[in-house]
Protein backbone atom coordinates (compact mmCIF):
# COMPACT_ATOMS: atom_id res chain seq x y z
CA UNK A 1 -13.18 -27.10 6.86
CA UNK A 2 -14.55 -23.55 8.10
CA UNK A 3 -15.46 -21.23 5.63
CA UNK A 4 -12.56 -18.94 7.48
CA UNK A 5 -9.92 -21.66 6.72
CA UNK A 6 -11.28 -22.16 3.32
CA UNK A 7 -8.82 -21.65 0.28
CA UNK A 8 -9.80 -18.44 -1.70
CA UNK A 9 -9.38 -20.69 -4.83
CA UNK A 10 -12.40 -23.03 -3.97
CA UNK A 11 -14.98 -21.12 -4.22
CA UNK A 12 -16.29 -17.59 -7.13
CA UNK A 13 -15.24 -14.28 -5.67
CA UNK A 14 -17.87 -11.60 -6.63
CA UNK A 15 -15.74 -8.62 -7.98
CA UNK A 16 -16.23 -5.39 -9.28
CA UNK A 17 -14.41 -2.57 -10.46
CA UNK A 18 -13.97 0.56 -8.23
CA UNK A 19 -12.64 4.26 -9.37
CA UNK A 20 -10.77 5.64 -6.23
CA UNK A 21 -12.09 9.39 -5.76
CA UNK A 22 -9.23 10.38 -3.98
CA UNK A 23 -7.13 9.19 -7.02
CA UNK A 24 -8.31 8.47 -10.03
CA UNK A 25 -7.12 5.02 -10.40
CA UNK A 26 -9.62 2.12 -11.50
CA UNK A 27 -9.27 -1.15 -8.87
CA UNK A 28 -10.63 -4.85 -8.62
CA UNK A 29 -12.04 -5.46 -5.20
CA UNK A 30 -14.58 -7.77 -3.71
CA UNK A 31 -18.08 -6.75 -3.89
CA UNK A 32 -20.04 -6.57 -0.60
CA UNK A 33 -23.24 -5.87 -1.76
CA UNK A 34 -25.17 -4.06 0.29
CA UNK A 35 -22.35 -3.46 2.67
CA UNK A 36 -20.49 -2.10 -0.25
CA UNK A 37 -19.95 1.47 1.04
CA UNK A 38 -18.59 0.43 4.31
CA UNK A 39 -16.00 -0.94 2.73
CA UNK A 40 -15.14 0.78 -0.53
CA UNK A 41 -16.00 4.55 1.46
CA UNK A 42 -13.50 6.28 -1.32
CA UNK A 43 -14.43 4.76 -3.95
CA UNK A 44 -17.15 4.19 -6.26
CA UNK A 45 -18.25 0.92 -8.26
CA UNK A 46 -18.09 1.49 -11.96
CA UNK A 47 -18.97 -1.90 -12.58
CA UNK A 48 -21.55 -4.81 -12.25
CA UNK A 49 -20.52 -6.99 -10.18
CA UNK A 50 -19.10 -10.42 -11.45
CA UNK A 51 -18.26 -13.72 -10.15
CA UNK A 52 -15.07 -15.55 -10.91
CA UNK A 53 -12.50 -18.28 -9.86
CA UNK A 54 -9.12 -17.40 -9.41
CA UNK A 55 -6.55 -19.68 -10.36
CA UNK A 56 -3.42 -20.00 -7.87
CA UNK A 57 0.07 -18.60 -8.75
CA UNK A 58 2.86 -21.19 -8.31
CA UNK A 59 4.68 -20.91 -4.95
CA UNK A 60 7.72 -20.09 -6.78
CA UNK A 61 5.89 -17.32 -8.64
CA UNK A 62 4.51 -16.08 -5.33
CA UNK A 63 7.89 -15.78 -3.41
CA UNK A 64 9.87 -14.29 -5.59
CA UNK A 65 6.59 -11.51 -6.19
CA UNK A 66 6.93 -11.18 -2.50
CA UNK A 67 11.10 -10.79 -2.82
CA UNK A 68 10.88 -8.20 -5.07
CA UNK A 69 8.16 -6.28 -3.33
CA UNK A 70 10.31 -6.88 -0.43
CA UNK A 71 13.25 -5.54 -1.89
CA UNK A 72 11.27 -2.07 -3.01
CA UNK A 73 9.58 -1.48 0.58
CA UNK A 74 13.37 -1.55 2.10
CA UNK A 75 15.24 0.36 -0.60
CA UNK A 76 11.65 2.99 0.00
CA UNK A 77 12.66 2.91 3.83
CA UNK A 78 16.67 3.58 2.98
CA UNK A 79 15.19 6.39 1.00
CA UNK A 80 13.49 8.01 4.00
CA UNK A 81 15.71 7.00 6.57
CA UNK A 82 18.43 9.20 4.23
CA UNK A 83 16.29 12.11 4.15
CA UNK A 84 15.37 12.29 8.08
CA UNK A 85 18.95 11.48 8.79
CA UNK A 86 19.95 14.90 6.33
CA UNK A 87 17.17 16.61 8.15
CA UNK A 88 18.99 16.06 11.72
CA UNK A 89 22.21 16.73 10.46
CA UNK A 90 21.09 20.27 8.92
CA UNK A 91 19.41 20.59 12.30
CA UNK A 92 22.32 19.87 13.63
CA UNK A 93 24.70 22.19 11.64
CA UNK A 94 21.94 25.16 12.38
CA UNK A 95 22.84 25.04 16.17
CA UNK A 96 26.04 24.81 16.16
CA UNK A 97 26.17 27.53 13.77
CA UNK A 98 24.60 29.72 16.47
CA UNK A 99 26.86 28.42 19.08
CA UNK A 100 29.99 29.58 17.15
CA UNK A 101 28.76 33.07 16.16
CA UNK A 102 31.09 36.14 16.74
CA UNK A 103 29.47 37.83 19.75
CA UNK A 104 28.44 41.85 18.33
CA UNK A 105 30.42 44.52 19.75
């Protein structure tokens, strides 16, 4: 097996904790050692890294994490496409307010 096919459960992960400057937050991400900047550019390890194993989620777990995420990113997307749809119709209104203005004398 490749080691780009490889399950991410067979093998330790080395993991630190990053602080996000941007912000604030405190994240687990993969450590890259002396790549790490490249890939963490906004944020900063406040850790040592550490190695671990990850244990896999059931698939049941994992679908219905991905259902419910699911669920928020399209309820998110009625929430915008609500607000731009508002924004056209005020738009909208504006010009044909101007349309039907009495003319000044």
């Amino acid at each position: 097996m490749s080691e780009e096919a490889q399950s991410p459960f067979e093998k330790p992960h080395a993991v630190a904790l990053y602080k996000s400057l941007k912000y604030g937050w405190v994240s687990l991400f993969d450590y890259y050692g002396e790549k790490d900047v490249e890939f963490h550019s906004d944020s900063v390890r406040i850790s040592e890294p550490v190695e671990v194993m990850f244990r896999p989620l059931e698939n049941d777990a994992v679908i219905q994490g991905a259902l419910k995420t699911l669920d928020e990113m399209e309820r998110q997307a009625r929430i915008e496409l609500e607000k731009k749809l508002a924004e056209f119709r005020n738009q909208r209104a504006s010009l044909m307010a101007l349309t039907h203005q009495k003319e000044a004398a």
